[in-house]
Protein backbone atom coordinates (compact mmCIF):
# COMPACT_ATOMS: atom_id res chain seq x y z
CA UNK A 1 11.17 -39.53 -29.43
CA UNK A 2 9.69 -39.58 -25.92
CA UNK A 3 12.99 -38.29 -24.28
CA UNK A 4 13.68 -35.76 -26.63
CA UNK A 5 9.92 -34.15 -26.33
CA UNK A 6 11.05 -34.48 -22.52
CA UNK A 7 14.10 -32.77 -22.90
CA UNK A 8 12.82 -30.04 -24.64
CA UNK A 9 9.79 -29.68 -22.41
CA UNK A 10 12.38 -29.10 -19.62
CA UNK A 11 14.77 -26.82 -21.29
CA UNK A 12 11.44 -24.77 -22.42
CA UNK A 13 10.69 -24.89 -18.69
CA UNK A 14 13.85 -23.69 -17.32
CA UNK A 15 13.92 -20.98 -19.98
CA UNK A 16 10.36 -19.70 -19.03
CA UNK A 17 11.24 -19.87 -15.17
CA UNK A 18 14.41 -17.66 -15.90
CA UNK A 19 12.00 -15.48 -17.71
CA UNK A 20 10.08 -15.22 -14.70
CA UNK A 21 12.94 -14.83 -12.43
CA UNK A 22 14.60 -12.38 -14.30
CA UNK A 23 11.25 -10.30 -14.58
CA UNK A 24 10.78 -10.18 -10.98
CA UNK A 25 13.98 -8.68 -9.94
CA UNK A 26 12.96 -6.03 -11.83
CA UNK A 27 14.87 -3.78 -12.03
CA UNK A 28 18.50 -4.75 -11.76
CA UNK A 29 19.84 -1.42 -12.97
CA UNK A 30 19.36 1.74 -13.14
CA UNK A 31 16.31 3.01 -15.16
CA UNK A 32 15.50 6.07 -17.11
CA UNK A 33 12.18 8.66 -17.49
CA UNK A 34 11.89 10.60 -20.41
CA UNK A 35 10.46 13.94 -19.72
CA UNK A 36 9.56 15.21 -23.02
CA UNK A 37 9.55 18.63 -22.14
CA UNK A 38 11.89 21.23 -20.33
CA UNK A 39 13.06 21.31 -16.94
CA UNK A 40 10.59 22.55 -14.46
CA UNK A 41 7.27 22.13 -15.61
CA UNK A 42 4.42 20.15 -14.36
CA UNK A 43 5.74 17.09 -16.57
CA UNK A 44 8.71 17.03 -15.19
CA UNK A 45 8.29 17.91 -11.28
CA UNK A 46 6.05 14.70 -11.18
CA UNK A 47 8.95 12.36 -12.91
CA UNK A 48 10.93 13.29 -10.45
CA UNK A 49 8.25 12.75 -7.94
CA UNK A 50 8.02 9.44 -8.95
CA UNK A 51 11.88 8.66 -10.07
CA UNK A 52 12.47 9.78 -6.03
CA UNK A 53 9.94 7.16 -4.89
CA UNK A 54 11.04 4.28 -7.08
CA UNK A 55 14.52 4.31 -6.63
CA UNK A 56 13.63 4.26 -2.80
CA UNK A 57 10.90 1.35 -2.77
CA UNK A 58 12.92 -0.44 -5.75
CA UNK A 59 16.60 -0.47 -5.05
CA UNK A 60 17.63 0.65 -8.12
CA UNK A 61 18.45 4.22 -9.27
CA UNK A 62 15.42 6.00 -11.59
CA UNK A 63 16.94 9.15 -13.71
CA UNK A 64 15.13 11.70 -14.99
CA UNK A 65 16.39 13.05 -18.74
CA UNK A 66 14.77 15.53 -20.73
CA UNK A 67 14.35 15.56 -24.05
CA UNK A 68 12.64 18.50 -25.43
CA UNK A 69 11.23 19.59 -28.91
CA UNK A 70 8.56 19.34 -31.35
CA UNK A 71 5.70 19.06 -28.95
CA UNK A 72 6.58 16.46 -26.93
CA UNK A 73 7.53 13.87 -29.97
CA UNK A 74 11.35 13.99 -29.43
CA UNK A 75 11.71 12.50 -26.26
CA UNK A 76 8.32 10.60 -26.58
CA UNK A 77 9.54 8.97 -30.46
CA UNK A 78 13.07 7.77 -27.86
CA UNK A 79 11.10 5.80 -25.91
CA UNK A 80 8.92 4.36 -28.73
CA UNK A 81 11.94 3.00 -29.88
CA UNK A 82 13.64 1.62 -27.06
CA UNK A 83 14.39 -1.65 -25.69
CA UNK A 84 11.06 -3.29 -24.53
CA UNK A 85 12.30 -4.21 -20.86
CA UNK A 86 11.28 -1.58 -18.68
CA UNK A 87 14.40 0.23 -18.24
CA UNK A 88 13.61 3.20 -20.60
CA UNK A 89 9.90 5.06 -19.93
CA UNK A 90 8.36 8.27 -20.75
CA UNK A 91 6.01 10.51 -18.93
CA UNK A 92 3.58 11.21 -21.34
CA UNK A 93 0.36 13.68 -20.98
CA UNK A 94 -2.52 14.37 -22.79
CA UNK A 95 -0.94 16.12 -25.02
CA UNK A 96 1.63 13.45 -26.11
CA UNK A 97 -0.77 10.49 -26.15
CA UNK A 98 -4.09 12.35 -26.78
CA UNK A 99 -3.83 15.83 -28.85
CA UNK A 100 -1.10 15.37 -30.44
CA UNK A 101 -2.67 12.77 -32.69
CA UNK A 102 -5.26 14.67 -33.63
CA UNK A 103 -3.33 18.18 -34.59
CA UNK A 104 -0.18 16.87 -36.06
CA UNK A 105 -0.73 15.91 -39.90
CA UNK A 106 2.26 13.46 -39.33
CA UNK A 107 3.15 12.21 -36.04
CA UNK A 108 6.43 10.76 -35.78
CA UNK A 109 5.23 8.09 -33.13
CA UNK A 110 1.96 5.65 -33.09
CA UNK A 111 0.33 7.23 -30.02
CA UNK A 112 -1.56 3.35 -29.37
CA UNK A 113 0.49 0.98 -31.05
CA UNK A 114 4.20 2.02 -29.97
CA UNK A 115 3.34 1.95 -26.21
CA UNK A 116 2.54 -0.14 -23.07
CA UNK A 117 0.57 2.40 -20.85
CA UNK A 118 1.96 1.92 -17.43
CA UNK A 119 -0.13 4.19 -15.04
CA UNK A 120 -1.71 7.76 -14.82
CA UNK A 121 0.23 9.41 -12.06
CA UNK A 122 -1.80 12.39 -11.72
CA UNK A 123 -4.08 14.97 -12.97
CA UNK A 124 -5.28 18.90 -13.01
CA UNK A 125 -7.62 20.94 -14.50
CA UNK A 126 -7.70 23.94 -16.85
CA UNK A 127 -9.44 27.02 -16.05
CA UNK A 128 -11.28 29.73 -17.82
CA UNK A 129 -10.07 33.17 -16.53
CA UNK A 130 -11.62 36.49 -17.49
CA UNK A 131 -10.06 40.05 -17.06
CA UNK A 132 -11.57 41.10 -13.93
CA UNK A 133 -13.29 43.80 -15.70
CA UNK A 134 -14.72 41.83 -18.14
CA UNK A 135 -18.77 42.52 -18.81
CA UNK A 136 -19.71 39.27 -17.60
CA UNK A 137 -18.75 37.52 -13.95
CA UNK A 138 -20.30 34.19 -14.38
CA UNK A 139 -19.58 31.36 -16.70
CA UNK A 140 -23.63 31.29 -18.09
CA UNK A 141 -23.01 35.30 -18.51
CA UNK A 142 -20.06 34.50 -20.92
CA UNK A 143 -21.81 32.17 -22.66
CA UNK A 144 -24.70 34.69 -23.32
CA UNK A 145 -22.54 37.49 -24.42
CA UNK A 146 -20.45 35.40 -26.33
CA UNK A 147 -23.54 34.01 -28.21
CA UNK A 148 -25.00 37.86 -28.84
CA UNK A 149 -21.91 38.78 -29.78
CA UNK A 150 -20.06 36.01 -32.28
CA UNK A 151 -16.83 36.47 -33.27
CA UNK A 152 -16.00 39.26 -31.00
CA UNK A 153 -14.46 37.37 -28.07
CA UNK A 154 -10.78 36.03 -28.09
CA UNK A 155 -9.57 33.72 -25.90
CA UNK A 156 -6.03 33.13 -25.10
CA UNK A 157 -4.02 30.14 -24.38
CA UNK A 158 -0.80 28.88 -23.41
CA UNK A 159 0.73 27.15 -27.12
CA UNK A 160 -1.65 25.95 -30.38
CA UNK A 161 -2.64 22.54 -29.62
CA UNK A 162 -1.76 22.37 -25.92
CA UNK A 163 -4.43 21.51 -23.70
CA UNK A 164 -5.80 25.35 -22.58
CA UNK A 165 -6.18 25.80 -26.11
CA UNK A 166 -7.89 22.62 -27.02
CA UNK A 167 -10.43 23.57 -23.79
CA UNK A 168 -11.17 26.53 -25.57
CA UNK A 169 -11.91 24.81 -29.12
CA UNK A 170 -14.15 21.81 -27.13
CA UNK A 171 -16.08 24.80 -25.69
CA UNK A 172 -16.54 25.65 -28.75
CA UNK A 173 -17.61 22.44 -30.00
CA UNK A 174 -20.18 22.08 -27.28
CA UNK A 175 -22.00 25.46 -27.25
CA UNK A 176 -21.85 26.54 -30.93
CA UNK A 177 -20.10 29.86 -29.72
CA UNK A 178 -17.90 32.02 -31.68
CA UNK A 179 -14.57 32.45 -30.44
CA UNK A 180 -11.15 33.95 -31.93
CA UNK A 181 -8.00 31.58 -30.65
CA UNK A 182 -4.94 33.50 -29.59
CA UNK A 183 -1.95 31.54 -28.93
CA UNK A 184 1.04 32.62 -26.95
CA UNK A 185 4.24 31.62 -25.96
CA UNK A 186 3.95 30.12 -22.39
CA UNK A 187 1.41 31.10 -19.81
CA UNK A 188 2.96 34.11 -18.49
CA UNK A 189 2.48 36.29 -21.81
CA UNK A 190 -0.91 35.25 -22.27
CA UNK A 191 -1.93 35.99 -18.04
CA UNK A 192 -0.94 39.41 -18.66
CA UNK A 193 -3.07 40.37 -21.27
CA UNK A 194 -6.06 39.01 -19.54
CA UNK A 195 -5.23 40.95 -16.82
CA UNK A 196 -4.75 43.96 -18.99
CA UNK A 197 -7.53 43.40 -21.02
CA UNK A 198 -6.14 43.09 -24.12
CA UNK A 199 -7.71 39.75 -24.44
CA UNK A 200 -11.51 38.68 -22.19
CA UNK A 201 -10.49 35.50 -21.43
CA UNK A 202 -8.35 32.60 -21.45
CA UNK A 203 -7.22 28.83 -20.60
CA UNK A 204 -4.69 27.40 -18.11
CA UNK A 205 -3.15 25.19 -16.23
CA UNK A 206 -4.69 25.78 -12.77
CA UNK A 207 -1.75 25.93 -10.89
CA UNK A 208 0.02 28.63 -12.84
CA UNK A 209 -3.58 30.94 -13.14
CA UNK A 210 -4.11 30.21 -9.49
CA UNK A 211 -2.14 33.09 -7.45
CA UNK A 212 -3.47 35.59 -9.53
CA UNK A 213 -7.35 34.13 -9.32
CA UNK A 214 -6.67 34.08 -5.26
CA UNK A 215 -5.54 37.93 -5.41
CA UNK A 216 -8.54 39.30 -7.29
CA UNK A 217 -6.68 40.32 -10.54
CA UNK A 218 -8.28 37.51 -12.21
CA UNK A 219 -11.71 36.10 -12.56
CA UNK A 220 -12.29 32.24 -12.33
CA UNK A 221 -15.14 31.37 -14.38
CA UNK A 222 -15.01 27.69 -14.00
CA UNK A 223 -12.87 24.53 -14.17
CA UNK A 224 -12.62 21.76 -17.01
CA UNK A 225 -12.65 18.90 -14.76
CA UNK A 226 -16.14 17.10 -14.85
CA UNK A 227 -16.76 18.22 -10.80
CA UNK A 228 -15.40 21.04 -8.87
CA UNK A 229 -11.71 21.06 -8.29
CA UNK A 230 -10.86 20.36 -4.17
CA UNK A 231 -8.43 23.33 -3.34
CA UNK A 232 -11.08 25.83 -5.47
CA UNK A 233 -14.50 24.64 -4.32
CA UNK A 234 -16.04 28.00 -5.11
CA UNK A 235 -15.34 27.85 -8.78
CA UNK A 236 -17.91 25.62 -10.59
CA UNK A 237 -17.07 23.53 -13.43
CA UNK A 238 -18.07 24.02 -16.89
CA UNK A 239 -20.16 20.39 -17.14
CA UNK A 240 -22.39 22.15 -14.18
CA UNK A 241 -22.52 25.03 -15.55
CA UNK A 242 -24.53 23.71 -17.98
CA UNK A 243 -22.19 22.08 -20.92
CA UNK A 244 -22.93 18.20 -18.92
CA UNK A 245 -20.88 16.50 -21.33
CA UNK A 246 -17.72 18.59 -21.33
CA UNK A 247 -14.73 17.32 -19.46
CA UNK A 248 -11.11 18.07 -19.93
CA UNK A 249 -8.09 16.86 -17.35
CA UNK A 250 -4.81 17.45 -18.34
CA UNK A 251 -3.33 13.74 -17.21
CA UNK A 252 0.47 12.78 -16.71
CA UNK A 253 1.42 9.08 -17.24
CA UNK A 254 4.29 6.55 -17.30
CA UNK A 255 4.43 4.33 -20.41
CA UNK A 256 6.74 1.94 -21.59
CA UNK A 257 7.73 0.65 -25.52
CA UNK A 258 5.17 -1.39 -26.81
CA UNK A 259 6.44 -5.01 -25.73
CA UNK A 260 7.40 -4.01 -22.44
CA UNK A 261 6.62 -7.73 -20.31
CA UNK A 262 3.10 -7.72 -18.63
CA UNK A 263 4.64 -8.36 -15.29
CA UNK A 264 6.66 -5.55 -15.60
CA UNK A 265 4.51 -3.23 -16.31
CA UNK A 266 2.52 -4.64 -13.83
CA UNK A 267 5.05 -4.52 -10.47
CA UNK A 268 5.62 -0.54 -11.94
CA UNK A 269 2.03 -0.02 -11.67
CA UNK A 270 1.96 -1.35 -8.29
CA UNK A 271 5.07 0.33 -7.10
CA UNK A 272 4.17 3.73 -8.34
CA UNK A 273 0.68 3.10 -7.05
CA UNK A 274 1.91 2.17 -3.88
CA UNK A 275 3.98 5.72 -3.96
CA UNK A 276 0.95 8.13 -4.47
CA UNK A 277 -0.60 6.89 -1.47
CA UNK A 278 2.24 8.51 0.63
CA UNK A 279 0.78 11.64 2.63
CA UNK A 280 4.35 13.58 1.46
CA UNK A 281 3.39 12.89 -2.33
CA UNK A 282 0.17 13.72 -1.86
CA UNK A 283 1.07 16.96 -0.20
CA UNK A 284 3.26 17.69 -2.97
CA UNK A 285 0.83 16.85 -5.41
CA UNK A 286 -2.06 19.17 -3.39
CA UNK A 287 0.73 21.64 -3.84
CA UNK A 288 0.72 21.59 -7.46
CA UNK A 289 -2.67 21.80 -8.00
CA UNK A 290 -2.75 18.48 -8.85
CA UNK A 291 -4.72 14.81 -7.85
CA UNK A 292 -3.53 11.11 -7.89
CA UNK A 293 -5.03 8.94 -10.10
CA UNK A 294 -5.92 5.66 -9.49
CA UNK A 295 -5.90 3.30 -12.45
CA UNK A 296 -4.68 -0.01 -14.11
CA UNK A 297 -2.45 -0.39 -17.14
CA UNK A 298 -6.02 -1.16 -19.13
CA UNK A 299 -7.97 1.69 -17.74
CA UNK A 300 -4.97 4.03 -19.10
CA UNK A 301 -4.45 2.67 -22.42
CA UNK A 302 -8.35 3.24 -22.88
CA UNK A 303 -8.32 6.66 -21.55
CA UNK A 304 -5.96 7.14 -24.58
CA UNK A 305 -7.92 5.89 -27.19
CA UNK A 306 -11.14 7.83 -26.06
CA UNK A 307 -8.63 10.90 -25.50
CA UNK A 308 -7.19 10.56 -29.26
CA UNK A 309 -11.03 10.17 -30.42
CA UNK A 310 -12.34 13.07 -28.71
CA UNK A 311 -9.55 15.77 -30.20
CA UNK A 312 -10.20 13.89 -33.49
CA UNK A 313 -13.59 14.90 -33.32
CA UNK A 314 -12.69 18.37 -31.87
CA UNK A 315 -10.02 18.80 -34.99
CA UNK A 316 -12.58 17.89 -37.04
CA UNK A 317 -15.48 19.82 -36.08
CA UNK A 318 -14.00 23.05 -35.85
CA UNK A 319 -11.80 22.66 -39.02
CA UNK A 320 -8.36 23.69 -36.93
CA UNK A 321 -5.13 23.90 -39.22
CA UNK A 322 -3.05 20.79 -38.57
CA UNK A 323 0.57 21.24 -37.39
């Protein structure tokens, strides 16, 4: 009796220290990111951001495929179902692993169950633009028109459901005003009508709003991040403008499939950590309009749950349609 409880006490040991080995030669081939999106957004520049850093520091080759369609839950649902071993991810966003859950009446993924948040790579804000014309120049003027004038403003934004829109409905949410949503296809569309006036405002991703706020044919009337933005000091944000408990970042984030080993999620935390301290990739990311963050597996997978609770409640509130 005594030998065999030694004999499987050692085989249970060598089996646990192959384990170990195994996880940390991670990884041992080539490994893929899942961009849910098309080619050549903000999504998918940063994957390859990353994918370029890892395959350097790691030895092993990172490839970026996209998978487009249905809002992100195409190429996010492939990675839900992969292996657990590290060697299929996703960059996700807050649209993925936050909105989506609360505007979709049937989401073809568990945004919290089905995944093993890995690390938020980086962030940006949303702005509020107005035609330059417009009869108001500061945020607090908007706010004041809108609220002596309900129902008469539409705001613009770049899809129903992404995150410009969902900045507009929170807005909403916090001040009590009256706005109409107009959704377009892409940002481009929905610039030009602010700039022609045939919308007052709208909500975008910085970076794409920001040429045309630095030549004067837009108006920046504040950011959604909590503090001012770095590269457009002069543009206040909305919390100090005196909605203190509004906050919207539109994050980007490597998970893995629920299951994925701790230590390898762990060393790809590290790793990727590791990357974003590199004055090119911060460069890059400066060029973007964009920020690392710096966070733990933990601190992610949290940020998602408070993310899918606060759209809930937006959803909710404001009695949007569902997808």
């Amino acid at each position: 009796m005594f030998k065999n409880k030694m004999v499987t006490a050692l085989s249970l040991g060598i089996a646990l220290a192959v384990c170990g080995v195994a996880h940390a030669a991670y990884p041992e081939r080539s490994v893929t990111i899942v961009v849910p999106y098309p080619p050549g957004g903000t999504t998918d520049l940063l994957a390859r951001l990353v994918s370029m850093k890892l395959t350097k520091s790691l030895g092993q080759t990172f490839i970026v495929e996209n998978k487009p369609g249905a809002g992100g839950q195409i190429g996010t649902l492939a990675v839900a179902r992969a292996k657990p071993d590290g060697y299929t991810l996703v960059m996700g966003t807050i649209n993925t692993h936050g909105i989506n859950a609360a505007m979709y009446k049937k989401l073809s993924y568990r945004t919290v169950e089905d995944f093993a948040p890995v690390i938020i790579v980086a962030d940006t804000p949303n702005v509020m633009i107005a035609n330059k014309d417009a009869p108001f120049k500061t945020f607090e003027e908007f706010i004041a028109y809108a609220k002596s004038n309900p129902g008469a403003v539409s705001f613009g934004s770049t899809s129903m459901g992404g995150s410009p829109h969902m900045s507009g409905e929170l807005l909403k949410a916090k001040t009590g005003i009256d706005m109409v949503h107009v959704p377009y296809q892409g940002g481009g569309p929905m610039l030009n009508d602010v700039i022609g006036g045939q919308i007052q405002v709208g909500f975008d991703n910085l970076p794409s709003s920001a040429g045309h706020i630095q030549a004067g044919s837009l108006r920046a009337l504040a950011v959604t991040t909590k503090d001012r933005w770095p590269t457009f000091k002069n543009v206040p944000s909305i919390s100090e403008s005196g909605v203190p408990d509004y906050e919207v970042s539109a994050w980007f984030g490597i998970l893995a499939p629920a299951g994925t080993p701790a230590d390898v999620v762990q060393k790809l935390n590290q790793s990727i950590a590791s990357a974003l301290t590199d004055e090119d990739v911060t460069t890059q990311l400066e060029g973007m309009g964009a920020r690392r963050v710096k966070n733990t597996p933990q601190e992610f997978a949290d940020r998602i749950k408070s993310e899918v609770a606060k759209w809930t409640e937006v959803v909710k509130t404001n009695k949007l349609p569902l997808l």
